[in-house]
N, C-alpha and C. Protein backbone atom coordinates (compact mmCIF):
# COMPACT_ATOMS: atom_id res chain seq x y z
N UNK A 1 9.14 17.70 9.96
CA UNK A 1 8.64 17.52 8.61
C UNK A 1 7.97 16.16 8.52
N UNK A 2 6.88 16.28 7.75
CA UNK A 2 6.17 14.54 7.15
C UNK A 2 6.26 14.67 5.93
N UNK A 3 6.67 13.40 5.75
CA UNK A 3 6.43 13.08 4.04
C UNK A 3 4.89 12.57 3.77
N UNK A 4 4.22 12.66 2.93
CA UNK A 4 3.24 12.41 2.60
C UNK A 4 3.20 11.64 1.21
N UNK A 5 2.76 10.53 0.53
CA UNK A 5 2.59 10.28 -0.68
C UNK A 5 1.08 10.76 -1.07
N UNK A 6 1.24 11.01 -2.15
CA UNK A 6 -0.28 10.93 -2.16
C UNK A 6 -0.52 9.83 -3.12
N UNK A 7 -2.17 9.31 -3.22
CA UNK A 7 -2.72 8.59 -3.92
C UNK A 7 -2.12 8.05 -5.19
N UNK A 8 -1.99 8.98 -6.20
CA UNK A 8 -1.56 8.62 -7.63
C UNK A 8 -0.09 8.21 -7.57
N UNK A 9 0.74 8.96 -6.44
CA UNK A 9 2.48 8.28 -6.32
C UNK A 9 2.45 7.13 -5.71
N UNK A 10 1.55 6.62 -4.77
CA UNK A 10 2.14 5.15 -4.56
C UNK A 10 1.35 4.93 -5.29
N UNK A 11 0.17 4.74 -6.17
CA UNK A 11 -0.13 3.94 -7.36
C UNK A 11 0.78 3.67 -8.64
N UNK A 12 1.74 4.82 -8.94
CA UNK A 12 2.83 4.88 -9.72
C UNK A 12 4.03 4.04 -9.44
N UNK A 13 4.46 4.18 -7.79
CA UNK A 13 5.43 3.39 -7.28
C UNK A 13 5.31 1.72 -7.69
N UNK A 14 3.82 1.57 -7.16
CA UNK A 14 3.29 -0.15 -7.30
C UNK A 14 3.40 -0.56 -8.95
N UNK A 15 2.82 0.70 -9.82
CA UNK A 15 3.05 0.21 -10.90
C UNK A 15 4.24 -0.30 -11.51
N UNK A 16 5.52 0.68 -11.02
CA UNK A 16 6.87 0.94 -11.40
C UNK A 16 7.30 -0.62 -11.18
N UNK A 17 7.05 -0.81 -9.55
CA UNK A 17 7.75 -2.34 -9.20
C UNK A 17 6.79 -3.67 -10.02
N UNK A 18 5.84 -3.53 -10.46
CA UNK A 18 4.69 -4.64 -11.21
C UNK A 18 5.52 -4.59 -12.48
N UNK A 19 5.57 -3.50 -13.21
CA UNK A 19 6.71 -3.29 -14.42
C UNK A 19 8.03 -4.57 -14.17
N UNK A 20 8.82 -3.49 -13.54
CA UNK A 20 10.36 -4.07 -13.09
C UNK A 20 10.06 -5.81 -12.97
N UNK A 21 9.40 -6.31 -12.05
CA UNK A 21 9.19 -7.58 -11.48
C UNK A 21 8.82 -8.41 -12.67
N UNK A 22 8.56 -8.27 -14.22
CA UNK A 22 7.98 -8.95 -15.06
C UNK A 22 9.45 -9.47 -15.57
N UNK A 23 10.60 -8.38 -15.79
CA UNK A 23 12.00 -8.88 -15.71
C UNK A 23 12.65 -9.89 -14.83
N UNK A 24 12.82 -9.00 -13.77
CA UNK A 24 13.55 -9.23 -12.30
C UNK A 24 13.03 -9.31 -11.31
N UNK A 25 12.54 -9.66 -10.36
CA UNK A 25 12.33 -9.37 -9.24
C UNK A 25 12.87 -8.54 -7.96
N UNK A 26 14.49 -9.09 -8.42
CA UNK A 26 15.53 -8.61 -7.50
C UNK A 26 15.65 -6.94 -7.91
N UNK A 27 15.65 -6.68 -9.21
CA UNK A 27 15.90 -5.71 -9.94
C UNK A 27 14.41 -4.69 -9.19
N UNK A 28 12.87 -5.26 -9.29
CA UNK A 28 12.28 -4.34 -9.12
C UNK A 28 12.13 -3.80 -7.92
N UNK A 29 12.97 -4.70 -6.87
CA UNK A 29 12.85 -4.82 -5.37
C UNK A 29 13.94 -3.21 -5.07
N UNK A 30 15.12 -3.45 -5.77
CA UNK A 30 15.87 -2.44 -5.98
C UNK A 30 15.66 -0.89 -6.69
N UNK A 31 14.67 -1.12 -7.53
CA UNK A 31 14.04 0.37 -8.03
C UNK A 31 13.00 0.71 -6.64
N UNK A 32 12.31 -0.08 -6.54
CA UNK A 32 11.71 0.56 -5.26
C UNK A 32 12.10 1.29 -4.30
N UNK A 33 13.34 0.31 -3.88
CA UNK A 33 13.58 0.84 -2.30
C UNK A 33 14.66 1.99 -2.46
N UNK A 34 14.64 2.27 -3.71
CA UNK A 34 15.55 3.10 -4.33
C UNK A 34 14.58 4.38 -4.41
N UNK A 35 13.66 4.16 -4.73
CA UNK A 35 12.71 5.55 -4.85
C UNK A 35 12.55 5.80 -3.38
N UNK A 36 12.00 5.37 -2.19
CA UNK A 36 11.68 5.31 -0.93
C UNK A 36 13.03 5.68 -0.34
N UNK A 37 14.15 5.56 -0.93
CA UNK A 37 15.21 5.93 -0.39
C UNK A 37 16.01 7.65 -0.58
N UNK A 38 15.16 7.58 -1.67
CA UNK A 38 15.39 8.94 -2.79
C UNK A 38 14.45 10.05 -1.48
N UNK A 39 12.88 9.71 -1.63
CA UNK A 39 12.05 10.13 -1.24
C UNK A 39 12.46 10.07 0.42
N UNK A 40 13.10 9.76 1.30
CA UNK A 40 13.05 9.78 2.35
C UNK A 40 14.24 10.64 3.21
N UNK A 41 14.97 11.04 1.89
CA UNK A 41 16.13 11.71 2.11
C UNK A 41 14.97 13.09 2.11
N UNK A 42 14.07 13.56 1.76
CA UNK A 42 13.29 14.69 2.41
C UNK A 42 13.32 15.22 3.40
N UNK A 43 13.05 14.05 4.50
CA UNK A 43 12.90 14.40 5.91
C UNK A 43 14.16 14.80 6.75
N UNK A 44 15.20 14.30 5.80
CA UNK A 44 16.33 14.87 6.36
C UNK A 44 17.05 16.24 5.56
N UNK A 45 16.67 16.26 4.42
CA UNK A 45 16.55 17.46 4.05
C UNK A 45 15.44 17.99 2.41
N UNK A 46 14.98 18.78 3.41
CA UNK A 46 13.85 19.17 2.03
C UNK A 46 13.98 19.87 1.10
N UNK A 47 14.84 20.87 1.91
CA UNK A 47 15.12 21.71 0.26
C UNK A 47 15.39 21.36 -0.79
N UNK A 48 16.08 19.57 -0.82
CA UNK A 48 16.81 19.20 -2.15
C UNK A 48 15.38 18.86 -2.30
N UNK A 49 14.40 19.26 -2.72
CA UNK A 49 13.20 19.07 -3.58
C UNK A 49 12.51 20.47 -3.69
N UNK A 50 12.31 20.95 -5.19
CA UNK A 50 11.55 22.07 -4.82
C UNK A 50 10.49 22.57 -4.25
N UNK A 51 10.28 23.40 -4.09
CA UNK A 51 8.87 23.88 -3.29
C UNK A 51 7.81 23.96 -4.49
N UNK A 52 6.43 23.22 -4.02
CA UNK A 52 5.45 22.81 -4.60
C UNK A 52 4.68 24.23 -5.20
N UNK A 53 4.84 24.91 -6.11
CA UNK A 53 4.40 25.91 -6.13
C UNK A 53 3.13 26.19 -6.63
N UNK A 54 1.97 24.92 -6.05
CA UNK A 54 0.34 25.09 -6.56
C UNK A 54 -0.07 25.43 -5.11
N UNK A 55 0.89 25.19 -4.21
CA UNK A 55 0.80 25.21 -2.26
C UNK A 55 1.76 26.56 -2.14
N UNK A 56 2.31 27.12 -2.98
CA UNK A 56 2.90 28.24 -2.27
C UNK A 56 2.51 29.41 -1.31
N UNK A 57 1.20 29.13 -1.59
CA UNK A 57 -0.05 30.50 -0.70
C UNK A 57 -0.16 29.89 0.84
N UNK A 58 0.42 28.58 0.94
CA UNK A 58 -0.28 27.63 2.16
C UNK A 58 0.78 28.58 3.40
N UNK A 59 0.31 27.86 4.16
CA UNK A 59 0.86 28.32 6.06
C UNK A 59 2.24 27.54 5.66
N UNK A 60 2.20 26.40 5.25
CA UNK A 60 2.93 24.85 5.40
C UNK A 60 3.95 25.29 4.42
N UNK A 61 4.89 24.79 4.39
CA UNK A 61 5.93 24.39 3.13
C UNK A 61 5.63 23.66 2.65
N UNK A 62 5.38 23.14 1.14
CA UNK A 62 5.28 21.62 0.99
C UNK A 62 6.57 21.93 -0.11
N UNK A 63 7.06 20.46 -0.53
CA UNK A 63 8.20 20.28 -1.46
C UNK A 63 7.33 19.08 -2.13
N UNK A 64 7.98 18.67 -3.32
CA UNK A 64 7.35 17.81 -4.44
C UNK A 64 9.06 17.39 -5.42
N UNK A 65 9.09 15.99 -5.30
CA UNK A 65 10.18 15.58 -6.65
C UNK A 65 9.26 15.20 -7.52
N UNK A 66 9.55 15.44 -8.58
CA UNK A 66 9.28 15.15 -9.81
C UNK A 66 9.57 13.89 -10.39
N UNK A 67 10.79 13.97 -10.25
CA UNK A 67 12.12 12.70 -11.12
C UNK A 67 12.82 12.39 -10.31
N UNK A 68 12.89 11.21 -10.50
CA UNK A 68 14.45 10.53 -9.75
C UNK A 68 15.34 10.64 -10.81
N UNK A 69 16.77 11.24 -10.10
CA UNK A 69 17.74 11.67 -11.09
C UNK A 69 18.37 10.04 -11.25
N UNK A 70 19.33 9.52 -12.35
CA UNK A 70 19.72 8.53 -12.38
C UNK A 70 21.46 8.88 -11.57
N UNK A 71 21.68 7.69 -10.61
CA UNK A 71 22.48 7.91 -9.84
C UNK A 71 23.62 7.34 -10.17
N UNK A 72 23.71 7.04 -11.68
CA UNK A 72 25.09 6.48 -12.51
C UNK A 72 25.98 7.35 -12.80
């Protein structure tokens, strides 16, 4: 499996941590590597993300998260 971001998600990601960092720094350093951590649990398993269903016709599987659930 590859993860792929596309364009508009790491523009979202960068935004997310530019946000956070106007607070904290430490704090936005931690939402980040928190999403990348979220997102990387893919490759070890994909199903916990649903299947992208605008690609469902494809050869490929693709999966897509939406949301990061809050992990409180």
């Amino acid at each position: 499996m590859k993860l792929i971001w596309t364009v508009f998600a790491a523009e979202q990601l960068e935004s997310i941590y530019r946000f956070v960092k106007k607070k904290s720094e430490r704090a936005a350093a931690a939402v980040y590597n928190d999403i990348l951590d979220e997102t990387d649990g893919l490759l070890h398993f994909p199903e916990m993300a649903q299947a992208e269903p605008l690609l469902s016709e494809s050869a490929e599987s693709y999966r897509s998260l939406q949301r990061i659930q809050d992990k409180g």
